[in-house]
PDB file of N, CA and C in Angstrom:
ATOM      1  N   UNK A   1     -33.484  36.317  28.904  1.00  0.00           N
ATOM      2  CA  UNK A   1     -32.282  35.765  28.315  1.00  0.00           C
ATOM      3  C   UNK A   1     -31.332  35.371  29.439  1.00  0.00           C
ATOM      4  N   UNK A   2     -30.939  34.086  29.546  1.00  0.00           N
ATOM      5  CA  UNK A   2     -29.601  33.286  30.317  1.00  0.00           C
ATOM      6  C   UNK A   2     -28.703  34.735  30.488  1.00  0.00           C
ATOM      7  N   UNK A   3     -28.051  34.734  31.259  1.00  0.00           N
ATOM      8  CA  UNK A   3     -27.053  35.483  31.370  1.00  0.00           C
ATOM      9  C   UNK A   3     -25.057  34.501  30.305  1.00  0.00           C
ATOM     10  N   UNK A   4     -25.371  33.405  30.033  1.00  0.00           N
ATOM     11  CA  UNK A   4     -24.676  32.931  29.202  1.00  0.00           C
ATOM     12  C   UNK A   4     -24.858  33.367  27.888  1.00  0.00           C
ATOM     13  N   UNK A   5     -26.133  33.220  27.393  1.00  0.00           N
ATOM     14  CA  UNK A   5     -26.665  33.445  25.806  1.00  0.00           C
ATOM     15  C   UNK A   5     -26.425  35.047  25.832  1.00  0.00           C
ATOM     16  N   UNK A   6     -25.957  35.807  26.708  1.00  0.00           N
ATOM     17  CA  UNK A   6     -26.006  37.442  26.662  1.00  0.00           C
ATOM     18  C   UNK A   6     -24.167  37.348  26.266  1.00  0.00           C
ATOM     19  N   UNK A   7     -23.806  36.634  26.970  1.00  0.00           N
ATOM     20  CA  UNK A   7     -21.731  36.911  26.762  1.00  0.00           C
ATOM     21  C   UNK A   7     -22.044  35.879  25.532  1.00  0.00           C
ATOM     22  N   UNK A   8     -22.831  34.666  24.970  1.00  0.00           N
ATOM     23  CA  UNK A   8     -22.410  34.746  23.499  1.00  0.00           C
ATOM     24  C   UNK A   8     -22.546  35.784  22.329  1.00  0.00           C
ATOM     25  N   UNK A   9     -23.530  36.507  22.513  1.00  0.00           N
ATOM     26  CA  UNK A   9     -24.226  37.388  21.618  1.00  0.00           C
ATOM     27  C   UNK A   9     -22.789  38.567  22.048  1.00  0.00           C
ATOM     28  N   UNK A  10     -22.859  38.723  22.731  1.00  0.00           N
ATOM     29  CA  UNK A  10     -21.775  39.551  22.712  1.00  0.00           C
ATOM     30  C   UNK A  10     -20.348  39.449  22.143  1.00  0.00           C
ATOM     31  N   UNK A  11     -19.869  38.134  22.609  1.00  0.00           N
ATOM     32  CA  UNK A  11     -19.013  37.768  21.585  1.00  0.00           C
ATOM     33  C   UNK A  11     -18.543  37.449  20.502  1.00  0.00           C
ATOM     34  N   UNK A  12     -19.615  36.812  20.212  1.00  0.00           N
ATOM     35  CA  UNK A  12     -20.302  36.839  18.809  1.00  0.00           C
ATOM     36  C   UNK A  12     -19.946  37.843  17.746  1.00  0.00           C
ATOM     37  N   UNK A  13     -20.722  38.908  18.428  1.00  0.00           N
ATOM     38  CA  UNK A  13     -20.594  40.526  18.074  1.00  0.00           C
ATOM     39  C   UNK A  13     -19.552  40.891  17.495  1.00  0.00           C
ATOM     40  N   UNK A  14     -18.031  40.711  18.819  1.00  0.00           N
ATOM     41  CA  UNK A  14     -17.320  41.355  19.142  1.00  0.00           C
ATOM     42  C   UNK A  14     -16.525  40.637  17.698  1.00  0.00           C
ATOM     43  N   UNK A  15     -16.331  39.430  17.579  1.00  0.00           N
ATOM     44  CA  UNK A  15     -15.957  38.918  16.782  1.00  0.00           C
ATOM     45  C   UNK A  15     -16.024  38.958  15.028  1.00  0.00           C
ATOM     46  N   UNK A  16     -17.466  39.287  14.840  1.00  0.00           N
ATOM     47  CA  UNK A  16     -18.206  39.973  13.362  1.00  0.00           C
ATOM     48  C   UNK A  16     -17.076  41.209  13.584  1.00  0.00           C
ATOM     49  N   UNK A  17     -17.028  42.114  14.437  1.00  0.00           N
ATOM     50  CA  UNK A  17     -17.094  43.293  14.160  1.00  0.00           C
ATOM     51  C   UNK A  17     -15.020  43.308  13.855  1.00  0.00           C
ATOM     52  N   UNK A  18     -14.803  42.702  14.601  1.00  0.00           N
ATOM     53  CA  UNK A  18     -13.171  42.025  14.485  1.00  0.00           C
ATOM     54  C   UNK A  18     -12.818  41.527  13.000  1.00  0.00           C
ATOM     55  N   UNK A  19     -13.919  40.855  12.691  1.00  0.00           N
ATOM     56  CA  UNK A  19     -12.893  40.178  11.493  1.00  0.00           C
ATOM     57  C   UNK A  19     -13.380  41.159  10.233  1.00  0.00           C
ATOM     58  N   UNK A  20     -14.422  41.975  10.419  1.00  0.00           N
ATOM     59  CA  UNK A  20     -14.504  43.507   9.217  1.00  0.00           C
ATOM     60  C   UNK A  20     -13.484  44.098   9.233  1.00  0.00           C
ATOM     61  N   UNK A  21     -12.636  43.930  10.156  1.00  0.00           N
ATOM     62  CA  UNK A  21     -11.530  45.165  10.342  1.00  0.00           C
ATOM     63  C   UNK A  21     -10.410  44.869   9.302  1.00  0.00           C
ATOM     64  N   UNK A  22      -9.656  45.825   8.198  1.00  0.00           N
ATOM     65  CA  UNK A  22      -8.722  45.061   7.066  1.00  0.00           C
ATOM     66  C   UNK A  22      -7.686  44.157   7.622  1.00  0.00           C
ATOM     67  N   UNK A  23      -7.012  45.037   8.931  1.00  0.00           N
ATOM     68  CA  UNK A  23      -5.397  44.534   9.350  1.00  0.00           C
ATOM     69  C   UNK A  23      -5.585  43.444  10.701  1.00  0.00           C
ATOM     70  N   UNK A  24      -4.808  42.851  10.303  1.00  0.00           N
ATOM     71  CA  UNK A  24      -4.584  42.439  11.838  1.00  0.00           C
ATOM     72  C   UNK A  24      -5.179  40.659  11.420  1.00  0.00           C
ATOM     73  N   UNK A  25      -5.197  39.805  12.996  1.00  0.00           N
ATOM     74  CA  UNK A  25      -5.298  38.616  12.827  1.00  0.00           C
ATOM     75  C   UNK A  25      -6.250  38.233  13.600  1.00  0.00           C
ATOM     76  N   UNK A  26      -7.415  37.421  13.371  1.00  0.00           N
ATOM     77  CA  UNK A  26      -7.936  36.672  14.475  1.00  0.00           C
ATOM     78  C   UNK A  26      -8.016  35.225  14.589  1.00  0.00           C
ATOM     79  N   UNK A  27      -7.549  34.530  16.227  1.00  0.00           N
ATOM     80  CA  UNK A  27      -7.306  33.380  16.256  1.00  0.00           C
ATOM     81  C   UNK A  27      -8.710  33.284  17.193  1.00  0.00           C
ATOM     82  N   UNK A  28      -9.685  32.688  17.539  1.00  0.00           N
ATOM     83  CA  UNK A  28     -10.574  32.116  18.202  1.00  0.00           C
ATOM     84  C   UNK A  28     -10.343  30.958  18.844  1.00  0.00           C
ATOM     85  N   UNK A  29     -10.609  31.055  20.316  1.00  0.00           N
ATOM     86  CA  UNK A  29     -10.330  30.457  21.349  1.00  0.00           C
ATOM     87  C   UNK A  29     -11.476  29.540  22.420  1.00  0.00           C
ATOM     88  N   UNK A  30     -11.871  28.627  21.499  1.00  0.00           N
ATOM     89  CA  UNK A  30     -13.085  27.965  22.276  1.00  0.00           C
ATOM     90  C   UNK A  30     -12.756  26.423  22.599  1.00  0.00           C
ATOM     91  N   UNK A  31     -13.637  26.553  23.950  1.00  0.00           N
ATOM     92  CA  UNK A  31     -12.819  25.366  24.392  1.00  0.00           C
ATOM     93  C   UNK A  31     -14.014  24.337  24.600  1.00  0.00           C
ATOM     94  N   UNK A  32     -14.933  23.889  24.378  1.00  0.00           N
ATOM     95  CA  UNK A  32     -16.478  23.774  23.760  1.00  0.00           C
ATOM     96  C   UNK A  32     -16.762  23.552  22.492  1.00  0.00           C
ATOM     97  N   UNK A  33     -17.598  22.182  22.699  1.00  0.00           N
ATOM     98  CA  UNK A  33     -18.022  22.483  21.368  1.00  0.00           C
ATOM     99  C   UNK A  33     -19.230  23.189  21.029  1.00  0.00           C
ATOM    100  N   UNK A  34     -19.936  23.739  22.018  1.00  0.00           N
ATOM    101  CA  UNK A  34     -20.957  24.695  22.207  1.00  0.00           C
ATOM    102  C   UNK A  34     -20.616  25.938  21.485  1.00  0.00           C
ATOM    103  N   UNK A  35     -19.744  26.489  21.890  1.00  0.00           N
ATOM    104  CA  UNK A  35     -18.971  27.513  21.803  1.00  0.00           C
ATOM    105  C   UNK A  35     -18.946  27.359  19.497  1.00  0.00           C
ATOM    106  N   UNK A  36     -18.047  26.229  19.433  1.00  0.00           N
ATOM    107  CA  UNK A  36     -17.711  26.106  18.282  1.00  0.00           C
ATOM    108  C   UNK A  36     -19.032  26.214  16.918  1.00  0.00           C
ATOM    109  N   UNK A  37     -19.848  25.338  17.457  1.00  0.00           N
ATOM    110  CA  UNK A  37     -21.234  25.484  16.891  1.00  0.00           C
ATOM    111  C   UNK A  37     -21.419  26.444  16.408  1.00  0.00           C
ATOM    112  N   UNK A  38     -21.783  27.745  17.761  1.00  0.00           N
ATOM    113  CA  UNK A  38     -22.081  28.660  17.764  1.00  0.00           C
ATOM    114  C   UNK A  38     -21.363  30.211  16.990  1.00  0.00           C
ATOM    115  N   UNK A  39     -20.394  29.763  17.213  1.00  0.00           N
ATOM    116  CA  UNK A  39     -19.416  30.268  16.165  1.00  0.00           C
ATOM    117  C   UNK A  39     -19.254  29.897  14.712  1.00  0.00           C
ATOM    118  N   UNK A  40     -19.633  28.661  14.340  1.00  0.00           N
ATOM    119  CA  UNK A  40     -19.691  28.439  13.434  1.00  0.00           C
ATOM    120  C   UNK A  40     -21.441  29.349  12.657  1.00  0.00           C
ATOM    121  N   UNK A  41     -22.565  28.741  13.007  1.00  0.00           N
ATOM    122  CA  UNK A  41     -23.644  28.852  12.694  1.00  0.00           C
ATOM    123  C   UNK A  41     -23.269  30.994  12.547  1.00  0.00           C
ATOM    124  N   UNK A  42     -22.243  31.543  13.228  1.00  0.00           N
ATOM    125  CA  UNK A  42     -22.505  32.833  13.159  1.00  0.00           C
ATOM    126  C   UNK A  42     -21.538  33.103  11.686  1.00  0.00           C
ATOM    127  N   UNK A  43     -20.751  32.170  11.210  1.00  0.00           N
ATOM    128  CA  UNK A  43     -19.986  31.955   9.898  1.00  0.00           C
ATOM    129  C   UNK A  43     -18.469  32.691   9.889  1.00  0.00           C
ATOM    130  N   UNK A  44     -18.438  32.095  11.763  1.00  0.00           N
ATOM    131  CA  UNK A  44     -16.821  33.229  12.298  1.00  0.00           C
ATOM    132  C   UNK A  44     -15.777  31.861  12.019  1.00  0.00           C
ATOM    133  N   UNK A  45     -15.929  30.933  11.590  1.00  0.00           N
ATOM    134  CA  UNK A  45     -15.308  29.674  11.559  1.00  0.00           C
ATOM    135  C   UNK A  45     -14.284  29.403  10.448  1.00  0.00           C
ATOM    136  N   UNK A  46     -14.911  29.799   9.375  1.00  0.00           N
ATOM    137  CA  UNK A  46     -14.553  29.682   7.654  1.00  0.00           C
ATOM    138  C   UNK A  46     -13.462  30.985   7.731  1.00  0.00           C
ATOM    139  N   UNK A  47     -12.523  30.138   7.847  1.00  0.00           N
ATOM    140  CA  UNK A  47     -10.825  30.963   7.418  1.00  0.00           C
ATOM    141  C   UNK A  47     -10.091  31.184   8.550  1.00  0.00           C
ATOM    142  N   UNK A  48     -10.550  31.143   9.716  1.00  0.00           N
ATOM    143  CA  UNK A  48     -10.127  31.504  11.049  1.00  0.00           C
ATOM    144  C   UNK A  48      -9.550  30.389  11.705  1.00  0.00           C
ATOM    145  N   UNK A  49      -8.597  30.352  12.493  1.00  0.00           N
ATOM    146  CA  UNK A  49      -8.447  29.046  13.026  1.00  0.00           C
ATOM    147  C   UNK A  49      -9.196  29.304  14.609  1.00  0.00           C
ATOM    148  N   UNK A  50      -9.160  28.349  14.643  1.00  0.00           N
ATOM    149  CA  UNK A  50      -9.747  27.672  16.288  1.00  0.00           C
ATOM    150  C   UNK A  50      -8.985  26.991  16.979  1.00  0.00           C
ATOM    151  N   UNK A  51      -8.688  27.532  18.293  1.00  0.00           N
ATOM    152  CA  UNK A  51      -7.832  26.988  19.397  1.00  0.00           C
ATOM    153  C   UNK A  51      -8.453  26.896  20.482  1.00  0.00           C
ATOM    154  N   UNK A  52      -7.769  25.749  21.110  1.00  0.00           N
ATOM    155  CA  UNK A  52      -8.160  25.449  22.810  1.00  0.00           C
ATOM    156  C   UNK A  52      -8.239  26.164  23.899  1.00  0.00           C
ATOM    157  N   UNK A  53      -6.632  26.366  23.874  1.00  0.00           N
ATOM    158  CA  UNK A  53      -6.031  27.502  24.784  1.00  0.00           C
ATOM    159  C   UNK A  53      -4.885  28.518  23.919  1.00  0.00           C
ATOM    160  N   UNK A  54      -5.309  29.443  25.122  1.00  0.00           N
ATOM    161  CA  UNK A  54      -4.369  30.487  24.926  1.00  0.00           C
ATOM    162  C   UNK A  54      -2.463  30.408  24.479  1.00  0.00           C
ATOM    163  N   UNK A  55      -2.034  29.526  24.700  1.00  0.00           N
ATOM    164  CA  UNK A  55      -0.957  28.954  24.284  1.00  0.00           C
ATOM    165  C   UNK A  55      -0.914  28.667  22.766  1.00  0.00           C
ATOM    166  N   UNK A  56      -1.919  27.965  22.518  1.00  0.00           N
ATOM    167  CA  UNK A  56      -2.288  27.575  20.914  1.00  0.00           C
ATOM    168  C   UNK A  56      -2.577  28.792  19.634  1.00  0.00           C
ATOM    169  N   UNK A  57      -3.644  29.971  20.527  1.00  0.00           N
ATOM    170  CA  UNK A  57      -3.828  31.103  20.209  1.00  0.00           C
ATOM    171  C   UNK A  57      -2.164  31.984  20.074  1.00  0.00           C
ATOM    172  N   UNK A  58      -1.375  31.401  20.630  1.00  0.00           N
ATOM    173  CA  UNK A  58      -0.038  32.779  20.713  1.00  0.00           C
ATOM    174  C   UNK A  58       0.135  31.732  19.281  1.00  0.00           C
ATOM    175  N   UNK A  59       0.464  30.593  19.323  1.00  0.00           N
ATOM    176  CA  UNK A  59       1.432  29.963  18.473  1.00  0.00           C
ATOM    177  C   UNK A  59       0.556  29.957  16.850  1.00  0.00           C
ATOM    178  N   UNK A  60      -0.493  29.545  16.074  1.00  0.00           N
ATOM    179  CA  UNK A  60      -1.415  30.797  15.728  1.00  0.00           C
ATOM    180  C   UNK A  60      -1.085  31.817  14.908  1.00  0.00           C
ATOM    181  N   UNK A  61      -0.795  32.620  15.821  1.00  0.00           N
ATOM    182  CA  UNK A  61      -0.854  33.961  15.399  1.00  0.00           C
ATOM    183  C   UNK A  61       0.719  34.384  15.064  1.00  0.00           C
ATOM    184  N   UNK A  62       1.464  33.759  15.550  1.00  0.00           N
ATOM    185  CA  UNK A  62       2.928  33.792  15.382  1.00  0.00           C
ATOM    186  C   UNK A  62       2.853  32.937  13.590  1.00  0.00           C
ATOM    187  N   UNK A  63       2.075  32.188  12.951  1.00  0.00           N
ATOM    188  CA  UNK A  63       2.186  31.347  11.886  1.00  0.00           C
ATOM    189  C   UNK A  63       1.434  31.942  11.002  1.00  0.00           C
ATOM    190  N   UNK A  64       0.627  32.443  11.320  1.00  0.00           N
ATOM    191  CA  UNK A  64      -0.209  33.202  10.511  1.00  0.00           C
ATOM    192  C   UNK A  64       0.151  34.176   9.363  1.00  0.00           C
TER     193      UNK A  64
END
């Protein structure tokens, strides 16, 4: 396994295991459309927003 395809699976992960949680917010931060795909096909896409940068991610989560 790529050492890339290992930090998606991981993030991936990290992300499933994030949005089970009741409280709280998640904004996703991909700057790729690789990234987005991949996030999508894992079904982290549907309700979540998606941002570029970290700037976009504060503003986001401040609206949310």
């Amino acid at each position: 396994m790529r050492h890339d395809e290992s930090v998606a699976d991981t993030v991936i992960a990290e992300l499933l295991r994030a949005k089970s949680r009741p409280a709280g917010k998640l904004v996703i931060v991909a700057r790729n459309q690789r990234w987005i795909q991949s996030l999508s096909i894992a079904g982290l896409t549907r309700g979540t927003p998606i941002v570029a940068t970290l700037d976009d991610a504060q503003n986001a989560m401040r609206t949310q």
